[in-house]
C-alpha atoms as a PDB file:
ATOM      1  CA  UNK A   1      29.687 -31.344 -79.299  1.00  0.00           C
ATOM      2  CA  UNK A   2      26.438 -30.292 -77.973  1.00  0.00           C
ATOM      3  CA  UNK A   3      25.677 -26.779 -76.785  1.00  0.00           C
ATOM      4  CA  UNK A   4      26.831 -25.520 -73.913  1.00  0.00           C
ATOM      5  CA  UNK A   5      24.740 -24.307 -70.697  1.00  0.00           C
ATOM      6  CA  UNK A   6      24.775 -21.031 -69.935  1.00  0.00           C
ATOM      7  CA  UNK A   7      26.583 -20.967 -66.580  1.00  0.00           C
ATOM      8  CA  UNK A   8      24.750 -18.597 -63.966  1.00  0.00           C
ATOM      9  CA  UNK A   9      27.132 -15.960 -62.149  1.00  0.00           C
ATOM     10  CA  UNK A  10      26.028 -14.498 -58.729  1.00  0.00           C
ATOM     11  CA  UNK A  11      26.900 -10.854 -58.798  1.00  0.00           C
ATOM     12  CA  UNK A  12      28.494  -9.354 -55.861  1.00  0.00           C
ATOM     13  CA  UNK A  13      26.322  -7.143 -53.261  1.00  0.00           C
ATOM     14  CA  UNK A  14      26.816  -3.854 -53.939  1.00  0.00           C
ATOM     15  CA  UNK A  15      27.228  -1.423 -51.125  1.00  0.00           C
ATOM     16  CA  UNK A  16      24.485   1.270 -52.872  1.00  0.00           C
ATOM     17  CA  UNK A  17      21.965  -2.035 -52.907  1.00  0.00           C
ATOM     18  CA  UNK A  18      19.126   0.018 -51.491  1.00  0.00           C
ATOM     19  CA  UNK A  19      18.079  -3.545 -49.690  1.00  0.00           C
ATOM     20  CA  UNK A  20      21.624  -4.063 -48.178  1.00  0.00           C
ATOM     21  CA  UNK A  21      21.253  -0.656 -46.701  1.00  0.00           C
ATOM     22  CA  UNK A  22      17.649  -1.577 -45.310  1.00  0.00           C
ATOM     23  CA  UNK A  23      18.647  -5.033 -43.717  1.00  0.00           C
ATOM     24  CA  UNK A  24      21.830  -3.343 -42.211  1.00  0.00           C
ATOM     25  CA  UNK A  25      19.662  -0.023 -40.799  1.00  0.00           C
ATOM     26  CA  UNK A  26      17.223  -2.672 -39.278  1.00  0.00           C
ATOM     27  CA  UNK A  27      19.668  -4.694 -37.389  1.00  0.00           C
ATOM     28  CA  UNK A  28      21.544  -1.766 -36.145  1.00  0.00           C
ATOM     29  CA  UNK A  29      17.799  -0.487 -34.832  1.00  0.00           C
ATOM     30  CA  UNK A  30      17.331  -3.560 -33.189  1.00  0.00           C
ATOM     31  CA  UNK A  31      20.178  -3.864 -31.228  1.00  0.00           C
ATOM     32  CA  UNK A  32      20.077  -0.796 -30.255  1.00  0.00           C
ATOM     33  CA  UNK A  33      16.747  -0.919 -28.889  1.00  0.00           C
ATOM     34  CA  UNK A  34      17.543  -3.993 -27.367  1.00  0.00           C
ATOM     35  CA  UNK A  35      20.265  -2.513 -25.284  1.00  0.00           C
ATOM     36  CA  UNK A  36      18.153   0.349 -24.620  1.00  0.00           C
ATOM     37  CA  UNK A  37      15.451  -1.757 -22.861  1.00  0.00           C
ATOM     38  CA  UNK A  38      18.096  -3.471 -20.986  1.00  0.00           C
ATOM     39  CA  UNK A  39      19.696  -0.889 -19.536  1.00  0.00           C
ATOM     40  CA  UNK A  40      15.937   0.479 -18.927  1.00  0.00           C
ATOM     41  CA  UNK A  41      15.101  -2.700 -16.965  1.00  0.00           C
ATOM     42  CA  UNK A  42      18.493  -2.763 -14.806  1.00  0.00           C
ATOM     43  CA  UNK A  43      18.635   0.993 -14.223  1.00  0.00           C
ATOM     44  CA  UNK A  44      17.450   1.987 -10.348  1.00  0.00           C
ATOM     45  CA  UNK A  45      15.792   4.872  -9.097  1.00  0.00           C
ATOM     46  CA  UNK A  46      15.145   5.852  -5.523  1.00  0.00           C
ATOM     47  CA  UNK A  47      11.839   5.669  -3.731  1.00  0.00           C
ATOM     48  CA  UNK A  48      10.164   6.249  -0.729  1.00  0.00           C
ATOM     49  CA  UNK A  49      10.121   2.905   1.714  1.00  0.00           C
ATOM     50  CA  UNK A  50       7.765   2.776   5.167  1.00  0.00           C
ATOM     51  CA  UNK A  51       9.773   1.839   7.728  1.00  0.00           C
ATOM     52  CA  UNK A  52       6.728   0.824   9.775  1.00  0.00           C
ATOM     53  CA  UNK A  53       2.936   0.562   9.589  1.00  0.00           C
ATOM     54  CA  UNK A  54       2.113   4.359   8.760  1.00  0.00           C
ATOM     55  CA  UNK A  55      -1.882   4.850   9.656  1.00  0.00           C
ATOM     56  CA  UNK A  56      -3.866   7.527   7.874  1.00  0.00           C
ATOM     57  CA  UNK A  57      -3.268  11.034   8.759  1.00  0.00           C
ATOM     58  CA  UNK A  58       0.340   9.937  10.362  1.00  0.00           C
ATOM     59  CA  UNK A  59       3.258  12.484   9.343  1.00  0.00           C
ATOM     60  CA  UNK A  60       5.077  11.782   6.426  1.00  0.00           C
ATOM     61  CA  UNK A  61       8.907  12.450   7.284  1.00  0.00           C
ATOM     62  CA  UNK A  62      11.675  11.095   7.839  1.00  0.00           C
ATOM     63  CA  UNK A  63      10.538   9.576  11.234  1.00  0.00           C
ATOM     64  CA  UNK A  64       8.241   7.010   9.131  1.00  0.00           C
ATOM     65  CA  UNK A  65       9.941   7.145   5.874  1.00  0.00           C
ATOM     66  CA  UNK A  66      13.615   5.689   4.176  1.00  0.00           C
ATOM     67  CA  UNK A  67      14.946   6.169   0.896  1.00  0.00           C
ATOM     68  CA  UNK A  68      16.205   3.075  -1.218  1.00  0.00           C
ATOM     69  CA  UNK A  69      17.385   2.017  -4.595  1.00  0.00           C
ATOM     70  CA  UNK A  70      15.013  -0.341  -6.590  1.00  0.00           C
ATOM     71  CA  UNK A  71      14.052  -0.817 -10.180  1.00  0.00           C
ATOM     72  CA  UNK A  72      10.665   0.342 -11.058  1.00  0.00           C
ATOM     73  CA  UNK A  73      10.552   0.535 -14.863  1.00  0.00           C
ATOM     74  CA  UNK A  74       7.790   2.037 -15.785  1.00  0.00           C
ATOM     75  CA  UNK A  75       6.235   2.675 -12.566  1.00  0.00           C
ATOM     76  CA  UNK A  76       8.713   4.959 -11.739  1.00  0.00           C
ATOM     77  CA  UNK A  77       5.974   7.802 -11.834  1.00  0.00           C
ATOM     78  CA  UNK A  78       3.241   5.814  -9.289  1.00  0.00           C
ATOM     79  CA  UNK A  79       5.817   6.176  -5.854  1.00  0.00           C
ATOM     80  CA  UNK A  80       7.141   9.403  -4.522  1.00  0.00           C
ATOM     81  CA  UNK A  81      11.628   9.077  -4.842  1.00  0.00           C
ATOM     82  CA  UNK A  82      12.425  11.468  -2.441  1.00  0.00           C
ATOM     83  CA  UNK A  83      11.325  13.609   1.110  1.00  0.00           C
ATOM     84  CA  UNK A  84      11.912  16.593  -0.852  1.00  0.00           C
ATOM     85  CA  UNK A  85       8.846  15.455  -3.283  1.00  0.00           C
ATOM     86  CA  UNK A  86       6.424  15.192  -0.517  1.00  0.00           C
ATOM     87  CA  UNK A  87       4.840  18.339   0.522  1.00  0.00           C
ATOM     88  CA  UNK A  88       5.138  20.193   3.692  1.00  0.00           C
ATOM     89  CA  UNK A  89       2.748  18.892   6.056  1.00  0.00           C
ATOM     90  CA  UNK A  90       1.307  15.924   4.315  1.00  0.00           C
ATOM     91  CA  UNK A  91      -0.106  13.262   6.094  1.00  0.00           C
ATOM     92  CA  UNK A  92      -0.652   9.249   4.872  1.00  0.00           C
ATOM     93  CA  UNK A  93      -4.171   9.925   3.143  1.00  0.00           C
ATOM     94  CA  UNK A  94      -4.579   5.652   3.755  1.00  0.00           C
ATOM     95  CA  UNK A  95      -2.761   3.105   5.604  1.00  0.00           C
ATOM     96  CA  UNK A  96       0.779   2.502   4.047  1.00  0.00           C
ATOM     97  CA  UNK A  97       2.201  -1.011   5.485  1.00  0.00           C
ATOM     98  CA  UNK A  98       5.781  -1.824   6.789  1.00  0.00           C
ATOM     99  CA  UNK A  99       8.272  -1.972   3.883  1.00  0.00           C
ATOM    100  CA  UNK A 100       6.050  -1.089   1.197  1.00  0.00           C
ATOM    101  CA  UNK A 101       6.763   1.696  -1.031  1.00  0.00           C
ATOM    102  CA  UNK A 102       4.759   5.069  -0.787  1.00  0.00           C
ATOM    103  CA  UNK A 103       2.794   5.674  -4.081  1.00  0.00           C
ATOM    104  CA  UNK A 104       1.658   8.918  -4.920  1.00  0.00           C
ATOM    105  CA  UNK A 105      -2.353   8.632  -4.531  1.00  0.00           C
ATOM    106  CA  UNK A 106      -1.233   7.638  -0.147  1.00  0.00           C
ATOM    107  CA  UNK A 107      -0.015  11.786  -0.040  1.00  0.00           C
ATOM    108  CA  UNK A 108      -2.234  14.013   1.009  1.00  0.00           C
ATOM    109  CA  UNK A 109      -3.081  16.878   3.812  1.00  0.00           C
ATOM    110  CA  UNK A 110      -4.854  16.353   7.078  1.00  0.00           C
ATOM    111  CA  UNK A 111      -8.072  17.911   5.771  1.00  0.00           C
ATOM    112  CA  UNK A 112      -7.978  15.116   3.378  1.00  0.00           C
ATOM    113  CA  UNK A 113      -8.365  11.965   6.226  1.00  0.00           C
ATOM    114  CA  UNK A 114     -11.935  11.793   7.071  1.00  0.00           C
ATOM    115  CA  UNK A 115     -11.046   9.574  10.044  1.00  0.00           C
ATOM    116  CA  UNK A 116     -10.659   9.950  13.255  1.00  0.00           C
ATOM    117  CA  UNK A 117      -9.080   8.105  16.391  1.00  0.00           C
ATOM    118  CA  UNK A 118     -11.132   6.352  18.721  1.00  0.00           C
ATOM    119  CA  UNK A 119      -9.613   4.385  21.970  1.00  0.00           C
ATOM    120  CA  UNK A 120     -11.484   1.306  22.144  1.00  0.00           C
ATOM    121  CA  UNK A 121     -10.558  -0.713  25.470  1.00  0.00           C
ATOM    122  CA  UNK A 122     -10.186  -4.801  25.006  1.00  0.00           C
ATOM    123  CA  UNK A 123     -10.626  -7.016  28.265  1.00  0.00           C
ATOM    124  CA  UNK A 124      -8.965  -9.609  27.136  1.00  0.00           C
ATOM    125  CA  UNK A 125      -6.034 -10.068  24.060  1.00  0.00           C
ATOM    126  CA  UNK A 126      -7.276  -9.545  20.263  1.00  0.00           C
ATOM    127  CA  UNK A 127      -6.040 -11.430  17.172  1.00  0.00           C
ATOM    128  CA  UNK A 128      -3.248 -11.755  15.910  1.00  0.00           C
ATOM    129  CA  UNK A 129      -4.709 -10.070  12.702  1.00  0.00           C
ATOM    130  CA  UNK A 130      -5.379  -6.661  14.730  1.00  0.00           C
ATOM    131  CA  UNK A 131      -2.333  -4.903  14.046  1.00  0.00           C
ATOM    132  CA  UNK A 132      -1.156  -1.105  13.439  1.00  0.00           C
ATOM    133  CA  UNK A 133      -2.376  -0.381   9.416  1.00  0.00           C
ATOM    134  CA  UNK A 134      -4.915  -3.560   9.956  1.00  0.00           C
ATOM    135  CA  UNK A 135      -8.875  -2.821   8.513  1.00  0.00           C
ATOM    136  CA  UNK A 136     -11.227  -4.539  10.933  1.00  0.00           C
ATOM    137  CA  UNK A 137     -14.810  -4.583  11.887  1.00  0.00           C
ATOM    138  CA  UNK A 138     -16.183  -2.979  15.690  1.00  0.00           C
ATOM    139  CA  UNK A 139     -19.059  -5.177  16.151  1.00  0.00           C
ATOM    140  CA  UNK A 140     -21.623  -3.940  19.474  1.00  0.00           C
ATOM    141  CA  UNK A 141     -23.104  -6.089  21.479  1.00  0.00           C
ATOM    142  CA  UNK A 142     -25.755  -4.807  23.442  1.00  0.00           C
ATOM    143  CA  UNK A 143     -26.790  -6.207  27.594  1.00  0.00           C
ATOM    144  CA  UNK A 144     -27.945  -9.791  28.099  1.00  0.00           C
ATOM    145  CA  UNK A 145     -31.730 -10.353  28.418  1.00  0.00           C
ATOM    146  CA  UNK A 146     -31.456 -10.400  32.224  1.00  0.00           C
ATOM    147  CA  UNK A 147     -29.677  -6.917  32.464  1.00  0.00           C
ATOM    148  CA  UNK A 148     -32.712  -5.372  29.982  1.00  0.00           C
ATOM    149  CA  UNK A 149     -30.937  -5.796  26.945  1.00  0.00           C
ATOM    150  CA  UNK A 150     -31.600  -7.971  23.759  1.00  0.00           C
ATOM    151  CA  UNK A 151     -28.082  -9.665  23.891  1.00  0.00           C
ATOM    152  CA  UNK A 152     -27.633  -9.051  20.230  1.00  0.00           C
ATOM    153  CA  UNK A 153     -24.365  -8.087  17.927  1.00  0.00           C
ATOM    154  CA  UNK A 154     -24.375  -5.254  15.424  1.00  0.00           C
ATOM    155  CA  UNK A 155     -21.819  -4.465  13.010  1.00  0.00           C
ATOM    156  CA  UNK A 156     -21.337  -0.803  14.324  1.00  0.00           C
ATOM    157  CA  UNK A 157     -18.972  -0.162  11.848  1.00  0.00           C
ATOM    158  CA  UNK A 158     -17.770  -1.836   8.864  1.00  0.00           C
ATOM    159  CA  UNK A 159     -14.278  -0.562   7.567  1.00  0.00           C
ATOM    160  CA  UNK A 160     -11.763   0.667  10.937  1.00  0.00           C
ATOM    161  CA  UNK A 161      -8.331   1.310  10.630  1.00  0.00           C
ATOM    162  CA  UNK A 162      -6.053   0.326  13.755  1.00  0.00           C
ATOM    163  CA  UNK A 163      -3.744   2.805  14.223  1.00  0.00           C
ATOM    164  CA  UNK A 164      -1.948   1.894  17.637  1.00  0.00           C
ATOM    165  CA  UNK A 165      -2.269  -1.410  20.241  1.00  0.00           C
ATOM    166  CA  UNK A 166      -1.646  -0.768  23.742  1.00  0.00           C
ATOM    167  CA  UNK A 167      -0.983  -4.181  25.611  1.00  0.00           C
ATOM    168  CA  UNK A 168      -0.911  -2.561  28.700  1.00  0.00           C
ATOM    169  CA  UNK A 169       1.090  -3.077  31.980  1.00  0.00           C
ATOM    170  CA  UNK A 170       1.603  -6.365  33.789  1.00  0.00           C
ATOM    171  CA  UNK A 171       0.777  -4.862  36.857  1.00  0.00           C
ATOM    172  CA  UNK A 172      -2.314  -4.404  35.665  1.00  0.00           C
ATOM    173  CA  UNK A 173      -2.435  -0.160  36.101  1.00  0.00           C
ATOM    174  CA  UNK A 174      -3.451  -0.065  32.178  1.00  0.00           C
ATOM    175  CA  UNK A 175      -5.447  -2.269  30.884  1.00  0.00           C
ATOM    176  CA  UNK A 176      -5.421  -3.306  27.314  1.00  0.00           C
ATOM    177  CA  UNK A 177      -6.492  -0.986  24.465  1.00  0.00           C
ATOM    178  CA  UNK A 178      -7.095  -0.399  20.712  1.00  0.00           C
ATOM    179  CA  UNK A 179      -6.808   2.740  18.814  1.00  0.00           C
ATOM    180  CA  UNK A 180      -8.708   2.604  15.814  1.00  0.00           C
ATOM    181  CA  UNK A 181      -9.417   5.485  13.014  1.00  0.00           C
ATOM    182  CA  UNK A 182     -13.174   5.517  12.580  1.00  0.00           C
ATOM    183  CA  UNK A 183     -15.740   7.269   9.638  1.00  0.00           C
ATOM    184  CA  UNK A 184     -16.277  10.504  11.047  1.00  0.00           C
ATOM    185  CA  UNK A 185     -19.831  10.172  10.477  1.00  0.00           C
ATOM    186  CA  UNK A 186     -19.602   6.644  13.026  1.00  0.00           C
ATOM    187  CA  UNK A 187     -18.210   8.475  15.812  1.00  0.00           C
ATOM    188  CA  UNK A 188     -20.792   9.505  17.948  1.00  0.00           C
ATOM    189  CA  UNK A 189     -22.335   6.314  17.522  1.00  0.00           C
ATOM    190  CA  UNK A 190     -19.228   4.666  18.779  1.00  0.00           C
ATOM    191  CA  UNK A 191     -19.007   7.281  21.249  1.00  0.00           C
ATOM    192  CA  UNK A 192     -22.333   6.761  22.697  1.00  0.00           C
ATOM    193  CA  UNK A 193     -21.346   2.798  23.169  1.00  0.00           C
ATOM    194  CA  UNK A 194     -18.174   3.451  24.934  1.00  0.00           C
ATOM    195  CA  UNK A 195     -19.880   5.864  27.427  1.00  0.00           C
ATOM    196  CA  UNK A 196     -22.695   3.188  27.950  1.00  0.00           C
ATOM    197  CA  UNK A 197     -20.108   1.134  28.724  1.00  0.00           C
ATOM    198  CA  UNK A 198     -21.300  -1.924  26.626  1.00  0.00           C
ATOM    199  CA  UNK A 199     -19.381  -4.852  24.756  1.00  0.00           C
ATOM    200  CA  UNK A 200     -17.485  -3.344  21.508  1.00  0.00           C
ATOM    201  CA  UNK A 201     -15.365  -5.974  19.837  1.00  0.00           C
ATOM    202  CA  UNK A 202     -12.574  -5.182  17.506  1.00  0.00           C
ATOM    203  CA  UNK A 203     -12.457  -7.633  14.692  1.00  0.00           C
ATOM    204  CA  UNK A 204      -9.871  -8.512  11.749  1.00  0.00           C
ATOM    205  CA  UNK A 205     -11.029  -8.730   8.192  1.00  0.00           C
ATOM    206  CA  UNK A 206      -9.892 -12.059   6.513  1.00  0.00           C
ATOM    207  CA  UNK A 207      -8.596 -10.849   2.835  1.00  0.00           C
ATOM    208  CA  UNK A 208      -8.959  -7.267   3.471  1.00  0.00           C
ATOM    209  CA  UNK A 209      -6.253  -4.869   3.174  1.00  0.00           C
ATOM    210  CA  UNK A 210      -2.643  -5.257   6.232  1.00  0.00           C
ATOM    211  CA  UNK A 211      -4.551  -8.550   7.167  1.00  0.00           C
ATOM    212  CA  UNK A 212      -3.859 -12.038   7.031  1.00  0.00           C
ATOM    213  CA  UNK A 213      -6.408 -14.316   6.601  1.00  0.00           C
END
């Protein structure tokens, strides 16, 4: 008879196998950074929610604020949770918009609003884009020719915040309005127009910021 093959024996993983212990350490790591991601993902945290159009320099309270559950992740640390977080006497340092949460960089103090409110009357309705928390444009227009004007339109001033819209009364004893938060710097100017009592026309930004194009 011929020789006989040696006949190969696998040996039994031992417990001590140094790369037994490796594979075992690693799988047990990754599951358990799994399920800590998971649970990170589905906790909730509460936040600040505005439960209207909240213009710069409007109170932060619980007038214009609510408090709800949602999961942030990450960006936990961008949005203020609670009224006891915001400081006493802050004010919305830029226009916060119905139902959207209030981050951190929107608190700040009155001095910090370099804005301020201008009543702009409107003879006839405006867009439907000229709502509370809406940017628009005032745009001058200055006499007709015939009244010793040059008829032309100016942008008077470029970024406006509307901060209220008075529709006025059906009998007619108010007429319309538009309060708008202007550049301190642009207020005289607007100012000057309004006394004058020439055309100003409040004007939506398509794309810009609370506005639907």
């Amino acid at each position: 008879m011929g020789a006989t093959a040696p006949v190969m024996r696998l040996r039994r993983p031992r417990w001590r196998d140094p790369r037994l212990i490796v594979g075992i350490v690693l799988v047990v790591a990754s599951v358990l950074m799994g399920a800590l991601l998971v649970s990170r993902l589905s906790e909730t945290t509460p936040v600040l929610i505005a439960k209207g159009p909240i213009a710069p320099g409007d109170p932060l309270d619980a007038e214009t604020l609510t408090t709800v559950e949602l999961r942030l992740g990450d960006q936990q640390e961008l949005y203020v949770g609670s009224l006891d977080a915001v400081p006493e006497g802050a004010v919305a340092s830029r226009a916060v918009q119905a139902g959207e949460m209030l981050p951190v960089s929107a608190v700040g103090q009155p001095e910090d609003v370099a804005l301020r409110p201008v009543v702009i009357p409107v003879d006839a309705s405006v867009a439907e884009s000229v709502v509370p928390g809406a940017t628009v444009e005032l745009w001058h227009t200055s006499p007709a020719p015939q009244d010793g004007g040059s008829g032309e339109a100016r942008l008077l001033v470029e970024e406006a915040i509307v901060r209220r819209v008075d529709e006025g009364s059906s009998l007619g004893m108010r007429s319309m309005s538009v309060e708008v938060l202007v550049p301190q710097e642009s207020v005289a100017e607007v100012l000057q127009v309004l006394a004058e009592e020439e055309r100003l026309d409040v004007i939506g930004v398509p794309g810009a910021y609370g506005v639907t194009p």
